[in-house]
PDB file of N, CA and C in Angstrom:
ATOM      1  N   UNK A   1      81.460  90.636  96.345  1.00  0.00           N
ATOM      2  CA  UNK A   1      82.853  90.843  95.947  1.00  0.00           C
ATOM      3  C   UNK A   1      83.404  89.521  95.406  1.00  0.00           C
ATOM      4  N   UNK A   2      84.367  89.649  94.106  1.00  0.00           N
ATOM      5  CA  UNK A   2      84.557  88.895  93.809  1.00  0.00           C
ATOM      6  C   UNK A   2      86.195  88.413  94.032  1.00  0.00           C
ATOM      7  N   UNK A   3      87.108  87.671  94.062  1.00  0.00           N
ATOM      8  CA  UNK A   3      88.091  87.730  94.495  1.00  0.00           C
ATOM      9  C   UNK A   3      89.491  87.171  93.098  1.00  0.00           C
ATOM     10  N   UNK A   4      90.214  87.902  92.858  1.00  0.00           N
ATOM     11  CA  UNK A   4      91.454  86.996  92.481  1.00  0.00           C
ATOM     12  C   UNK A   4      92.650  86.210  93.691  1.00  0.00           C
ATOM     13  N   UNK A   5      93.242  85.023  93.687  1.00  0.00           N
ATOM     14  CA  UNK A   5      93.518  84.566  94.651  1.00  0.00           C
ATOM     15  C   UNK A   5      94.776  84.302  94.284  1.00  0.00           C
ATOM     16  N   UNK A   6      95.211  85.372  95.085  1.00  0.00           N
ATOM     17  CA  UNK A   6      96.942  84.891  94.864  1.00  0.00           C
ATOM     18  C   UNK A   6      97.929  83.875  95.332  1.00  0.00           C
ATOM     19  N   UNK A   7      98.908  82.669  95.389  1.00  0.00           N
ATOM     20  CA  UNK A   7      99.082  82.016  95.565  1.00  0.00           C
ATOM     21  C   UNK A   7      99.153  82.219  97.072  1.00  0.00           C
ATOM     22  N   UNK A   8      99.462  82.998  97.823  1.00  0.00           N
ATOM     23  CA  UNK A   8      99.509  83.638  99.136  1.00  0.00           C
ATOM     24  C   UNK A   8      98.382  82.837  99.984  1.00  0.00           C
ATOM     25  N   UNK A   9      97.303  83.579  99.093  1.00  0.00           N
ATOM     26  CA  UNK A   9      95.594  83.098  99.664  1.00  0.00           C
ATOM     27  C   UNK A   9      95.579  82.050  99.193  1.00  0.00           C
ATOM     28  N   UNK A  10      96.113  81.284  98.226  1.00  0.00           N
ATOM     29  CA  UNK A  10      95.647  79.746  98.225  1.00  0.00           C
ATOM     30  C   UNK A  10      96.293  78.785  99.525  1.00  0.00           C
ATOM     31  N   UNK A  11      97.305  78.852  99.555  1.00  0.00           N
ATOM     32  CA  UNK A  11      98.172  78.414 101.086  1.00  0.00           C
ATOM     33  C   UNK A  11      97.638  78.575 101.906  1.00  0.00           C
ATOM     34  N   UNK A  12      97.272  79.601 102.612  1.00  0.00           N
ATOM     35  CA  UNK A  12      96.933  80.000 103.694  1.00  0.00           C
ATOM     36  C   UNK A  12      95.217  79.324 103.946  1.00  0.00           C
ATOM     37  N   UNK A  13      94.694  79.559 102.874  1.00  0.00           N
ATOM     38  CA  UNK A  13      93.426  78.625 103.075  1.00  0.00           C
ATOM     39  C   UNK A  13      93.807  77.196 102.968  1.00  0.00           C
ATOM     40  N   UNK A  14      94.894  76.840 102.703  1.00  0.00           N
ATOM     41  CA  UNK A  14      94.718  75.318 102.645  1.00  0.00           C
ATOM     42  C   UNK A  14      95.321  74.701 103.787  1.00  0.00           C
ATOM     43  N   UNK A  15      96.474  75.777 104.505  1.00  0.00           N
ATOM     44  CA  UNK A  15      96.946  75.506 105.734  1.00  0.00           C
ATOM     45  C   UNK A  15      96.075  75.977 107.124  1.00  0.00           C
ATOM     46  N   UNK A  16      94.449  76.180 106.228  1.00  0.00           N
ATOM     47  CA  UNK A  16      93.373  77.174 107.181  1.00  0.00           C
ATOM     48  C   UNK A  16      93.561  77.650 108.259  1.00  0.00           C
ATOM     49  N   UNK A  17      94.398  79.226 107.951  1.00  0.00           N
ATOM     50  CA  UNK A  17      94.771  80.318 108.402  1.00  0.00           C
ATOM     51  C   UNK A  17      93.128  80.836 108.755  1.00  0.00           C
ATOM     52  N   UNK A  18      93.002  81.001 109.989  1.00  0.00           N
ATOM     53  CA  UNK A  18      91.756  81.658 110.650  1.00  0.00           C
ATOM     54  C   UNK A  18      91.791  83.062 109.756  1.00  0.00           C
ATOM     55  N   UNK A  19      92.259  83.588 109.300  1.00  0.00           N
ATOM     56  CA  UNK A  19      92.043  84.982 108.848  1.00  0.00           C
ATOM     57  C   UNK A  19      91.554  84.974 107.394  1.00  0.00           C
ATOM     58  N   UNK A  20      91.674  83.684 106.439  1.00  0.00           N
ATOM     59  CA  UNK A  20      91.001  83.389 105.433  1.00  0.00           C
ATOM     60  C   UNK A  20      89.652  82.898 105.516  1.00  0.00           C
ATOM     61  N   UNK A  21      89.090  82.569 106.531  1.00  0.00           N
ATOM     62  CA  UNK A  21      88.492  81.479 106.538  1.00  0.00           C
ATOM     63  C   UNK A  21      87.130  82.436 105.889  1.00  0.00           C
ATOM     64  N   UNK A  22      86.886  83.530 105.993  1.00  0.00           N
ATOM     65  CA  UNK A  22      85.696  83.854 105.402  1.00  0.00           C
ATOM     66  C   UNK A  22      85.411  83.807 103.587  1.00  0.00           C
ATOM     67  N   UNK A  23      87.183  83.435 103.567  1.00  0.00           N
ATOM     68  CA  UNK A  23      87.107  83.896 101.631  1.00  0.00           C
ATOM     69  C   UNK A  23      86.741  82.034 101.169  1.00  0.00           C
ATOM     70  N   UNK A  24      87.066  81.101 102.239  1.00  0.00           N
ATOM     71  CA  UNK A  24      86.810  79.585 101.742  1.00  0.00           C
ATOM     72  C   UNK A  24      85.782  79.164 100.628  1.00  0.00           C
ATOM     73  N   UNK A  25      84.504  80.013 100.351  1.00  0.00           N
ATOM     74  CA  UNK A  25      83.216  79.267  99.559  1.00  0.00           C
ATOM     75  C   UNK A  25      83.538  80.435  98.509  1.00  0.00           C
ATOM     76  N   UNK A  26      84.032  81.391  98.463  1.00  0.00           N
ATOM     77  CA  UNK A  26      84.396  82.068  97.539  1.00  0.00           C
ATOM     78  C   UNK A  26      85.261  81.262  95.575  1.00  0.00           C
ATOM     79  N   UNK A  27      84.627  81.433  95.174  1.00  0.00           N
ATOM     80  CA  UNK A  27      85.284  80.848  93.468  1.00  0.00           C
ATOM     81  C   UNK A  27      86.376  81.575  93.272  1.00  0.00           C
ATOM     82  N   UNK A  28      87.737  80.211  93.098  1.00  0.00           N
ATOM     83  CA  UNK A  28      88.988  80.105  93.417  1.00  0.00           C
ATOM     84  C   UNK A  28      89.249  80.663  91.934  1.00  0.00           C
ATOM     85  N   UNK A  29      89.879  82.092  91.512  1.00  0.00           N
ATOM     86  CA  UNK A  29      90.006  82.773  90.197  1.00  0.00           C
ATOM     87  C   UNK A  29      91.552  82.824  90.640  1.00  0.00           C
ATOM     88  N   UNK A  30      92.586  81.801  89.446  1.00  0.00           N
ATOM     89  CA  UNK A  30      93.817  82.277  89.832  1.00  0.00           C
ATOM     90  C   UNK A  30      94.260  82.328  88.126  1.00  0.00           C
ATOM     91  N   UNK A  31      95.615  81.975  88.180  1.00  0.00           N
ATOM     92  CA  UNK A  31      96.252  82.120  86.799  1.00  0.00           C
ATOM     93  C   UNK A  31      97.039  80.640  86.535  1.00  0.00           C
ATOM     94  N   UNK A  32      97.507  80.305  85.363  1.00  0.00           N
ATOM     95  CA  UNK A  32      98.045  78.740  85.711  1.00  0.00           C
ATOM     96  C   UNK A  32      99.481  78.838  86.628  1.00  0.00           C
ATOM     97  N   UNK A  33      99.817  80.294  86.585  1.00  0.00           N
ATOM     98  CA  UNK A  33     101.611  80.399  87.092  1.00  0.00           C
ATOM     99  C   UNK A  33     101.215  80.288  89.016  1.00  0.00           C
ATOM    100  N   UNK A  34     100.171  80.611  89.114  1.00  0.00           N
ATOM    101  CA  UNK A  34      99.670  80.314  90.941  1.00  0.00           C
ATOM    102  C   UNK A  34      99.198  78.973  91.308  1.00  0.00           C
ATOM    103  N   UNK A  35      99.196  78.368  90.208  1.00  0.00           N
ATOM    104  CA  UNK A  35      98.316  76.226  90.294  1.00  0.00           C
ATOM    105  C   UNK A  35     100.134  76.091  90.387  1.00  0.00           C
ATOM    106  N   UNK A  36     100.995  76.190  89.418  1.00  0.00           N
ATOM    107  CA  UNK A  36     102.321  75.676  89.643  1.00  0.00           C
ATOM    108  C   UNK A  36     102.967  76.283  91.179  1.00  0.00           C
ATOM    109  N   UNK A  37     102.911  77.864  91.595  1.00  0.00           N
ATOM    110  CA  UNK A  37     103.380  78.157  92.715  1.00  0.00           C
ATOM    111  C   UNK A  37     103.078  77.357  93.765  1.00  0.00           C
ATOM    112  N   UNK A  38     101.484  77.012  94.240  1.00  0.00           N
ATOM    113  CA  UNK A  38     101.095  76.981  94.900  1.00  0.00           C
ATOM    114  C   UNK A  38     101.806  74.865  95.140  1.00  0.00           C
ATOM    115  N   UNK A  39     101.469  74.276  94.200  1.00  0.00           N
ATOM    116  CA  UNK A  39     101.797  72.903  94.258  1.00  0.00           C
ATOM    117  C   UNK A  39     103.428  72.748  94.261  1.00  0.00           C
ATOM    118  N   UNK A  40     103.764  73.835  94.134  1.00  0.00           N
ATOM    119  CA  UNK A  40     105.367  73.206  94.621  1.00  0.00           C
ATOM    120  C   UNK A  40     105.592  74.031  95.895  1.00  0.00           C
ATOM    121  N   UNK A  41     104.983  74.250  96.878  1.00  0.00           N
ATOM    122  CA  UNK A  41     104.933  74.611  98.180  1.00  0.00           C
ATOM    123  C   UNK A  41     104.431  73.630  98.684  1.00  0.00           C
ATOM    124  N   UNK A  42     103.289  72.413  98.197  1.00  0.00           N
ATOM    125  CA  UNK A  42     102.329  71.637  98.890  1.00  0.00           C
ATOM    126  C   UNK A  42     103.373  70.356  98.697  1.00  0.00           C
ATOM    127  N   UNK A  43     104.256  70.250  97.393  1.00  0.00           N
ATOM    128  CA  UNK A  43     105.618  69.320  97.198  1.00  0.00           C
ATOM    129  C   UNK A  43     106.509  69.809  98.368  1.00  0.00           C
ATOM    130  N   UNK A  44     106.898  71.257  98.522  1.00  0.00           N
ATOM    131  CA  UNK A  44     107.831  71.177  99.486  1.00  0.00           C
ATOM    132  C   UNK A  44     107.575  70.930 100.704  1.00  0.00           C
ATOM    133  N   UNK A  45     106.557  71.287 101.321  1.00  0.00           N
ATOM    134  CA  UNK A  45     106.190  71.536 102.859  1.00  0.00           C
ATOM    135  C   UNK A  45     105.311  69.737 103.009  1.00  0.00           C
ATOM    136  N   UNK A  46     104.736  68.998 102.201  1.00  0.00           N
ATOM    137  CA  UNK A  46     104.416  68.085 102.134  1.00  0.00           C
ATOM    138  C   UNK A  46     104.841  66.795 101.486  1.00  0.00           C
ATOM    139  N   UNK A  47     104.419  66.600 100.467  1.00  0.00           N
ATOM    140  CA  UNK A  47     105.009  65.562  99.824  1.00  0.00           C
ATOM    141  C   UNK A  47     104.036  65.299  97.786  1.00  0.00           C
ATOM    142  N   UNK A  48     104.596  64.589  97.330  1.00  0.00           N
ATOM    143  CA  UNK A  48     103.635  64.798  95.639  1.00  0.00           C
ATOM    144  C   UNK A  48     102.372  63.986  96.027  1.00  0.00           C
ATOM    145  N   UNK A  49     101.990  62.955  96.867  1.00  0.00           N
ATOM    146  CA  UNK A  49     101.111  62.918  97.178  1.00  0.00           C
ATOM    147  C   UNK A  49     100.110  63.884  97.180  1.00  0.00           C
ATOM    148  N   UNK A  50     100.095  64.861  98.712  1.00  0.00           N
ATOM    149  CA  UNK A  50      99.659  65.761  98.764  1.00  0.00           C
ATOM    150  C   UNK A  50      99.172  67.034  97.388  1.00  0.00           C
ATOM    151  N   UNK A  51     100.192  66.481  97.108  1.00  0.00           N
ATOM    152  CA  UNK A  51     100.152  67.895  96.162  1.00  0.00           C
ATOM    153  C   UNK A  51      99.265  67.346  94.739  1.00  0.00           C
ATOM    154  N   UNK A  52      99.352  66.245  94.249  1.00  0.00           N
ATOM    155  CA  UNK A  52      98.645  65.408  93.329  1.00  0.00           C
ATOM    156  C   UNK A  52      96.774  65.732  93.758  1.00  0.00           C
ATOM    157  N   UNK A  53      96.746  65.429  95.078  1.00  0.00           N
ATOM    158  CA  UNK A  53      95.269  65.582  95.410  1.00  0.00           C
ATOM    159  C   UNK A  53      95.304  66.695  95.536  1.00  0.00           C
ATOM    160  N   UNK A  54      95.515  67.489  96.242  1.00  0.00           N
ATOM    161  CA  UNK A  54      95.286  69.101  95.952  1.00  0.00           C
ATOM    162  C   UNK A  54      94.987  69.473  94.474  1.00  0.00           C
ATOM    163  N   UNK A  55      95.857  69.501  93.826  1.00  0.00           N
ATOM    164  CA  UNK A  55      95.425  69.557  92.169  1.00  0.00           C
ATOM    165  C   UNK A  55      94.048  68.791  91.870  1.00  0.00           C
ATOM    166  N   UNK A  56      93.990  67.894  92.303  1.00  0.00           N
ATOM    167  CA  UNK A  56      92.640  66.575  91.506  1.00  0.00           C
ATOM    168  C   UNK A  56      91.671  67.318  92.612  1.00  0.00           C
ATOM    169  N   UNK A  57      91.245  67.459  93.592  1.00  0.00           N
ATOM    170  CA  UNK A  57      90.537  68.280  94.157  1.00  0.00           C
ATOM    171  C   UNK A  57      90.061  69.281  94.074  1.00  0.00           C
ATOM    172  N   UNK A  58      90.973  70.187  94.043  1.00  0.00           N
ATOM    173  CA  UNK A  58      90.040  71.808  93.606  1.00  0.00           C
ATOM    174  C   UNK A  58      89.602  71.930  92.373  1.00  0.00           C
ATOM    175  N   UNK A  59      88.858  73.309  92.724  1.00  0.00           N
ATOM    176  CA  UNK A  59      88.212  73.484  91.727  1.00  0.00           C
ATOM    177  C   UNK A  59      88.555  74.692  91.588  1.00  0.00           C
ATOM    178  N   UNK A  60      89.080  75.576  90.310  1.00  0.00           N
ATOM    179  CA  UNK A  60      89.546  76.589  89.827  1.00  0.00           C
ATOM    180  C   UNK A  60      88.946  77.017  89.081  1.00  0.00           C
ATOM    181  N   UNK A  61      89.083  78.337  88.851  1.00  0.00           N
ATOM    182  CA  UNK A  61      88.611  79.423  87.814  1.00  0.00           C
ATOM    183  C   UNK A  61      89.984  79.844  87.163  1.00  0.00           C
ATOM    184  N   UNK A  62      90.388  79.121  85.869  1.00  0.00           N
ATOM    185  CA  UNK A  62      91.580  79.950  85.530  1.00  0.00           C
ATOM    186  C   UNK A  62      91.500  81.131  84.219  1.00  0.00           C
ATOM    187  N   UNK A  63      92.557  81.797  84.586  1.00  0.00           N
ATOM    188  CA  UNK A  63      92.069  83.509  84.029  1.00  0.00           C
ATOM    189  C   UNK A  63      93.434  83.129  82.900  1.00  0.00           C
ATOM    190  N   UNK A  64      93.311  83.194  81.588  1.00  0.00           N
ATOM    191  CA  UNK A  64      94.097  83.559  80.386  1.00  0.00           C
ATOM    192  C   UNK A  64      94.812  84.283  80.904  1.00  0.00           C
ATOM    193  N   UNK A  65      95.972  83.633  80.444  1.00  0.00           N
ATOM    194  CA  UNK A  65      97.780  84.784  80.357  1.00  0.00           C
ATOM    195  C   UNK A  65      97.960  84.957  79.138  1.00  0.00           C
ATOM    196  N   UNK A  66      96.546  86.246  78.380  1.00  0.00           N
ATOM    197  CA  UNK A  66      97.263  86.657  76.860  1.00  0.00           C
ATOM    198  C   UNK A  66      98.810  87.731  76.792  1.00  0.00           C
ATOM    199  N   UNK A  67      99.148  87.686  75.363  1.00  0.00           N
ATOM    200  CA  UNK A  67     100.496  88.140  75.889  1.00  0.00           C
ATOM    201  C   UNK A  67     100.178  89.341  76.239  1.00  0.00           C
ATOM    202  N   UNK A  68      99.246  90.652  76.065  1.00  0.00           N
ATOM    203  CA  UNK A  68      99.067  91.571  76.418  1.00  0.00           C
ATOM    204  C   UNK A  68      98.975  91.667  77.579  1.00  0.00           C
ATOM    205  N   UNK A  69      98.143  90.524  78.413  1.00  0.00           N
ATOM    206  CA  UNK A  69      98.423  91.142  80.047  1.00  0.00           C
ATOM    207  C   UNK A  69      99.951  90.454  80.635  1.00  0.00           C
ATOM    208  N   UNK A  70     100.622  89.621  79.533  1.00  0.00           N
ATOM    209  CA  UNK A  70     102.162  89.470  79.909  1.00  0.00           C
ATOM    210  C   UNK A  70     102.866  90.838  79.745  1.00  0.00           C
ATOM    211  N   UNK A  71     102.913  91.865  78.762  1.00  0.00           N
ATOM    212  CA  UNK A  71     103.024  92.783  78.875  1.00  0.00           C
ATOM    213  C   UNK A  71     102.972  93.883  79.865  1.00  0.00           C
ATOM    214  N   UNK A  72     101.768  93.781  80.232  1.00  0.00           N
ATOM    215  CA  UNK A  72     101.372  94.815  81.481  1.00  0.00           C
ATOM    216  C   UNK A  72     101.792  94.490  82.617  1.00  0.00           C
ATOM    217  N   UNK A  73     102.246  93.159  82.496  1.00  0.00           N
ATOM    218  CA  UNK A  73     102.417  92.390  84.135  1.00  0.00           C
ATOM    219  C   UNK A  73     103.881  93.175  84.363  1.00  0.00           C
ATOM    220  N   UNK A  74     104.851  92.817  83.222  1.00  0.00           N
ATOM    221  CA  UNK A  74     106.322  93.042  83.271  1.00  0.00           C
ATOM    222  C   UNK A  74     106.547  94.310  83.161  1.00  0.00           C
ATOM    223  N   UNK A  75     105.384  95.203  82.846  1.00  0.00           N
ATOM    224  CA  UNK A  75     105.398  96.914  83.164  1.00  0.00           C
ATOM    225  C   UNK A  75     105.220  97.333  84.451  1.00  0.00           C
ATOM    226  N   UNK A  76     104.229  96.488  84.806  1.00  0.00           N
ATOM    227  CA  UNK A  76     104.028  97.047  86.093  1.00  0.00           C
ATOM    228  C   UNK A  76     104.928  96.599  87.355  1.00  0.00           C
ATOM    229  N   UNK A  77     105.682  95.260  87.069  1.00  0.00           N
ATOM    230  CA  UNK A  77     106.828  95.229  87.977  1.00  0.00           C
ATOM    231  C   UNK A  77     108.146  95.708  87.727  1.00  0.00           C
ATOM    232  N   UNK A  78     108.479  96.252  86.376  1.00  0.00           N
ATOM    233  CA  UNK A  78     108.986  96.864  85.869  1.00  0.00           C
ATOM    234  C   UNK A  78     108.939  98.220  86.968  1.00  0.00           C
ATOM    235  N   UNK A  79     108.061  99.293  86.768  1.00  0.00           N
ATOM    236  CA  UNK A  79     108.202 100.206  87.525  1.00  0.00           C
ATOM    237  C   UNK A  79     108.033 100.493  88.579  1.00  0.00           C
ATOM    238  N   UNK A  80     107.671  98.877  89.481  1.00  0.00           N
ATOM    239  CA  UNK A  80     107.687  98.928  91.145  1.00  0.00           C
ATOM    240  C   UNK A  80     108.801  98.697  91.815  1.00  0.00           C
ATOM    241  N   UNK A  81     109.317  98.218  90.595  1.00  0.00           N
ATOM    242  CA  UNK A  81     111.592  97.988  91.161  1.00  0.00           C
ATOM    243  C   UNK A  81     111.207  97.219  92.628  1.00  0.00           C
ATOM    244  N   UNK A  82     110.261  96.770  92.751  1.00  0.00           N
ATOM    245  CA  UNK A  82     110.549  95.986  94.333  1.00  0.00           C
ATOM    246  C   UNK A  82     110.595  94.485  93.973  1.00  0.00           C
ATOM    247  N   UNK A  83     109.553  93.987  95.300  1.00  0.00           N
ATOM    248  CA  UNK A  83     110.399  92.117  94.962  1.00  0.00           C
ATOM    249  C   UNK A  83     109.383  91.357  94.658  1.00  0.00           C
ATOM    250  N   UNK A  84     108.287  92.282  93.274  1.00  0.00           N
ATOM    251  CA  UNK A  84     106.860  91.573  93.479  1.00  0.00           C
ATOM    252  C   UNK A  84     107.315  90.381  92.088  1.00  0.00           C
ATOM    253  N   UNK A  85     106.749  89.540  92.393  1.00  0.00           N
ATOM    254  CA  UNK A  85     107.183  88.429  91.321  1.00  0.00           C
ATOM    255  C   UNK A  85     106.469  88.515  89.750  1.00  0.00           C
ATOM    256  N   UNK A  86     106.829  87.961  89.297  1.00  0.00           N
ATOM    257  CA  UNK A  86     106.554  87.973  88.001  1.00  0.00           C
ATOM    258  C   UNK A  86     104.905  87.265  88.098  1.00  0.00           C
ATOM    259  N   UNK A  87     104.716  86.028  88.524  1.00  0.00           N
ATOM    260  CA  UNK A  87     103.526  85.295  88.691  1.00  0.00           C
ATOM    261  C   UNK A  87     102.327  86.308  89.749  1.00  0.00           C
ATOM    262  N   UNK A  88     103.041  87.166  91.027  1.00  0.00           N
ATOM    263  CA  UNK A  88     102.211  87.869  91.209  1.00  0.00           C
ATOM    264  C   UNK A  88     102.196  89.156  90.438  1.00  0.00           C
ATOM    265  N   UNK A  89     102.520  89.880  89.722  1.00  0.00           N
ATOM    266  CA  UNK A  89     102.389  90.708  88.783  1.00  0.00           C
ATOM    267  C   UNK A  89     101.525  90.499  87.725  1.00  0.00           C
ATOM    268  N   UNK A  90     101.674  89.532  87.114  1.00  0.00           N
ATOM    269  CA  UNK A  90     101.031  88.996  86.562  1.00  0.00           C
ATOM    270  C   UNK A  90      98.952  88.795  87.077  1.00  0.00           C
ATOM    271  N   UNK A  91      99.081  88.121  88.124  1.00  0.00           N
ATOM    272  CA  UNK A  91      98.077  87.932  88.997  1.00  0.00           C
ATOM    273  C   UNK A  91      97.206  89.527  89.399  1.00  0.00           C
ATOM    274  N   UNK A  92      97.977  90.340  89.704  1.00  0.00           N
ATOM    275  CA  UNK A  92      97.639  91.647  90.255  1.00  0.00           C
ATOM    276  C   UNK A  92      96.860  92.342  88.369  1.00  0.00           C
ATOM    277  N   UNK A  93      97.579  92.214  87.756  1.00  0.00           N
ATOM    278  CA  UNK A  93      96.746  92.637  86.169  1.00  0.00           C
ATOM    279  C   UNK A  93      95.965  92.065  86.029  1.00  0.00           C
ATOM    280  N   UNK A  94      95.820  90.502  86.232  1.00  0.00           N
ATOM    281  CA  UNK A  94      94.714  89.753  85.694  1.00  0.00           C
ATOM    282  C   UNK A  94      93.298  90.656  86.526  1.00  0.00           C
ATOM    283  N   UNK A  95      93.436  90.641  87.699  1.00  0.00           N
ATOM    284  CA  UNK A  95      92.750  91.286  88.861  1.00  0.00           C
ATOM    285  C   UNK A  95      92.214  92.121  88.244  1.00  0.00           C
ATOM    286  N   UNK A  96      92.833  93.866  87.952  1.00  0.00           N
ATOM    287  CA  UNK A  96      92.927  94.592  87.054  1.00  0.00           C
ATOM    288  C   UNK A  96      91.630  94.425  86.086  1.00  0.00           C
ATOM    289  N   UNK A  97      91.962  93.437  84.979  1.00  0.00           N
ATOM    290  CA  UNK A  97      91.531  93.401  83.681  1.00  0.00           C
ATOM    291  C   UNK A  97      90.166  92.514  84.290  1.00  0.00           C
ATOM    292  N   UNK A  98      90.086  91.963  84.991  1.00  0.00           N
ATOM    293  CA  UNK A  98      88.644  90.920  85.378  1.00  0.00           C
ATOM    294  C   UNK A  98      87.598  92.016  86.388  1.00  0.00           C
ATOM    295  N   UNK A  99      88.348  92.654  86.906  1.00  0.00           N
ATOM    296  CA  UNK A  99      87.336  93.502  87.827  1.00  0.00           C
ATOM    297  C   UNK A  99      87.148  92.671  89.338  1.00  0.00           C
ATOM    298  N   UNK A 100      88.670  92.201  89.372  1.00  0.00           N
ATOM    299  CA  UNK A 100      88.373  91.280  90.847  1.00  0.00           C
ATOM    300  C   UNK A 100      89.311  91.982  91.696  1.00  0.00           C
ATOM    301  N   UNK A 101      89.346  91.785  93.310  1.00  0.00           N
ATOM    302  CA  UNK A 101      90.151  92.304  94.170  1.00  0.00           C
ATOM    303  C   UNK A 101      91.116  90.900  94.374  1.00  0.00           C
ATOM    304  N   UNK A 102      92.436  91.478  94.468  1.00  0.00           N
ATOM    305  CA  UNK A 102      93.910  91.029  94.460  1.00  0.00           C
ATOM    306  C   UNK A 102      93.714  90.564  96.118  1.00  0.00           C
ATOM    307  N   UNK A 103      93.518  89.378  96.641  1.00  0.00           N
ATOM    308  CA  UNK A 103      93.629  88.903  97.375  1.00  0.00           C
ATOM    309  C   UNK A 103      94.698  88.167  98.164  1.00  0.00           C
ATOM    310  N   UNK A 104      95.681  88.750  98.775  1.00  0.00           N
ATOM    311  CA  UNK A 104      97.259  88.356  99.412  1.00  0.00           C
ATOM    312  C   UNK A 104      97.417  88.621 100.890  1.00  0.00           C
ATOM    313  N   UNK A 105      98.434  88.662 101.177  1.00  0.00           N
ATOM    314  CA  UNK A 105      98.810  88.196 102.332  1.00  0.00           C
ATOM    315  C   UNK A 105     100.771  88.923 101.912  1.00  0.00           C
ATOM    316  N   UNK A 106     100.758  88.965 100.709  1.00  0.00           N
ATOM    317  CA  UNK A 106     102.508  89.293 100.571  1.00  0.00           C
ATOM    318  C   UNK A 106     102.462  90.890 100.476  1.00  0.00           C
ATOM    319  N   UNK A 107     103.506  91.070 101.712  1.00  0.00           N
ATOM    320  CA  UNK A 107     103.779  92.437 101.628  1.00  0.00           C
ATOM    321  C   UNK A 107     103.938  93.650 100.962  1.00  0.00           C
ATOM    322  N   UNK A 108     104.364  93.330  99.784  1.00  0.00           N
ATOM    323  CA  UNK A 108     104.429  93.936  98.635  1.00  0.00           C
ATOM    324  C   UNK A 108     103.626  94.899  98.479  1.00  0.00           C
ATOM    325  N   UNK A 109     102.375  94.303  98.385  1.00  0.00           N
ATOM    326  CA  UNK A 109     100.796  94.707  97.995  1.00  0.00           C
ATOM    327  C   UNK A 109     100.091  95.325  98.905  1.00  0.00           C
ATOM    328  N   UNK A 110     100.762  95.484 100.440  1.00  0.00           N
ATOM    329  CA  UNK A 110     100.155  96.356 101.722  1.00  0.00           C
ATOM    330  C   UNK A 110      99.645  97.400 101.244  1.00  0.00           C
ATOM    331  N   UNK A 111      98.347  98.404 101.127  1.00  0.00           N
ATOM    332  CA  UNK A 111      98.110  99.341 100.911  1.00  0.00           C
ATOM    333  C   UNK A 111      97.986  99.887  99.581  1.00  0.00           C
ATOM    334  N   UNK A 112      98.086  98.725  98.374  1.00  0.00           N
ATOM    335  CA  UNK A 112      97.808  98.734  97.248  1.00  0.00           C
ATOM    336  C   UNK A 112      96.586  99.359  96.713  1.00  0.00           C
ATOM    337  N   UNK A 113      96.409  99.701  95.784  1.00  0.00           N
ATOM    338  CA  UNK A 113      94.876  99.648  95.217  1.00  0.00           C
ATOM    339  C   UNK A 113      94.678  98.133  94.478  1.00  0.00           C
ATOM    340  N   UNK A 114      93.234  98.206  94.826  1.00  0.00           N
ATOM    341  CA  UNK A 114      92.641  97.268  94.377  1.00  0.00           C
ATOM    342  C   UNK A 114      93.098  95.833  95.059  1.00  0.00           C
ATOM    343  N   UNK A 115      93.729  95.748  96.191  1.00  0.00           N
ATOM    344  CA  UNK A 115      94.081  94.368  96.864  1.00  0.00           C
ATOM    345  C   UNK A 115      93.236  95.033  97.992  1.00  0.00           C
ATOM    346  N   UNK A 116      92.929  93.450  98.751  1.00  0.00           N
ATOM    347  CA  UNK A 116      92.269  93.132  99.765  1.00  0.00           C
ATOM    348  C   UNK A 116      93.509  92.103 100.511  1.00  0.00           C
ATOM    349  N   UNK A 117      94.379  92.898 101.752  1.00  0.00           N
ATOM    350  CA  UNK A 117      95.240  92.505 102.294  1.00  0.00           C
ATOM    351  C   UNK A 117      95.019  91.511 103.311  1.00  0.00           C
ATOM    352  N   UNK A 118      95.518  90.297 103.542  1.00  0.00           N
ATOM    353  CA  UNK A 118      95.024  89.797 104.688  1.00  0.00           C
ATOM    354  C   UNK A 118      96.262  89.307 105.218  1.00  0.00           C
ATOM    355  N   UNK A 119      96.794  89.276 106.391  1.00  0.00           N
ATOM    356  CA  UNK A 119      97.927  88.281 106.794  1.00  0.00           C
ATOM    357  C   UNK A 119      97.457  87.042 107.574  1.00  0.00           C
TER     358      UNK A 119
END
């Protein structure tokens, strides 16, 4: 299985949440709008230090935001009227279009297709 990693699952593995810990050696497939989410959580809860090496450290797989899956992203939160974000909407299509499972932790996505829920 291959995984898309929503900013959710990047946190939580980096704050190594026992319930991620099996997805850790797994290839980190995100989008560039989850490298910005994720580093201004590691700015807030830490400091730019932190967050500078986090960036220079990992290693990512990043997935193209053509405008067509910008399209599909803003359709599909479009007709979920709930509080899924634009960056995870986005993330959840990329998923979609790559043939990877939507890997989160945000409620939203409980019982989704095609996500692999973890809290």
């Amino acid at each position: 299985m291959t995984y898309f990693f929503d900013t959710y699952a990047i946190i939580e593995l980096m704050f190594d949440n026992p319930s991620y810990e099996k997805y850790r050696n797994f290839p980190v497939k995100l989008s560039i709008l989850n490298i910005g989410e994720a580093y201004a959580v590691i700015l807030r809860d830490k400091n730019k230090d932190e967050a500078d090496k986090w960036l220079s450290d990992y290693n990512f797989e990043l997935l193209e935001i053509s405008p067509r899956i910008m399209a599909r992203a803003v359709h599909f939160r479009f007709m979920r009227k709930n509080n899924i974000s634009l960056t995870d909407a986005v993330g959840y299509v990329l998923s979609l279009e790559d043939n990877l499972k939507f890997l989160t932790g945000d409620k939203e996505f409980k019982d989704m297709e095609n996500v692999e829920f973890v809290k």
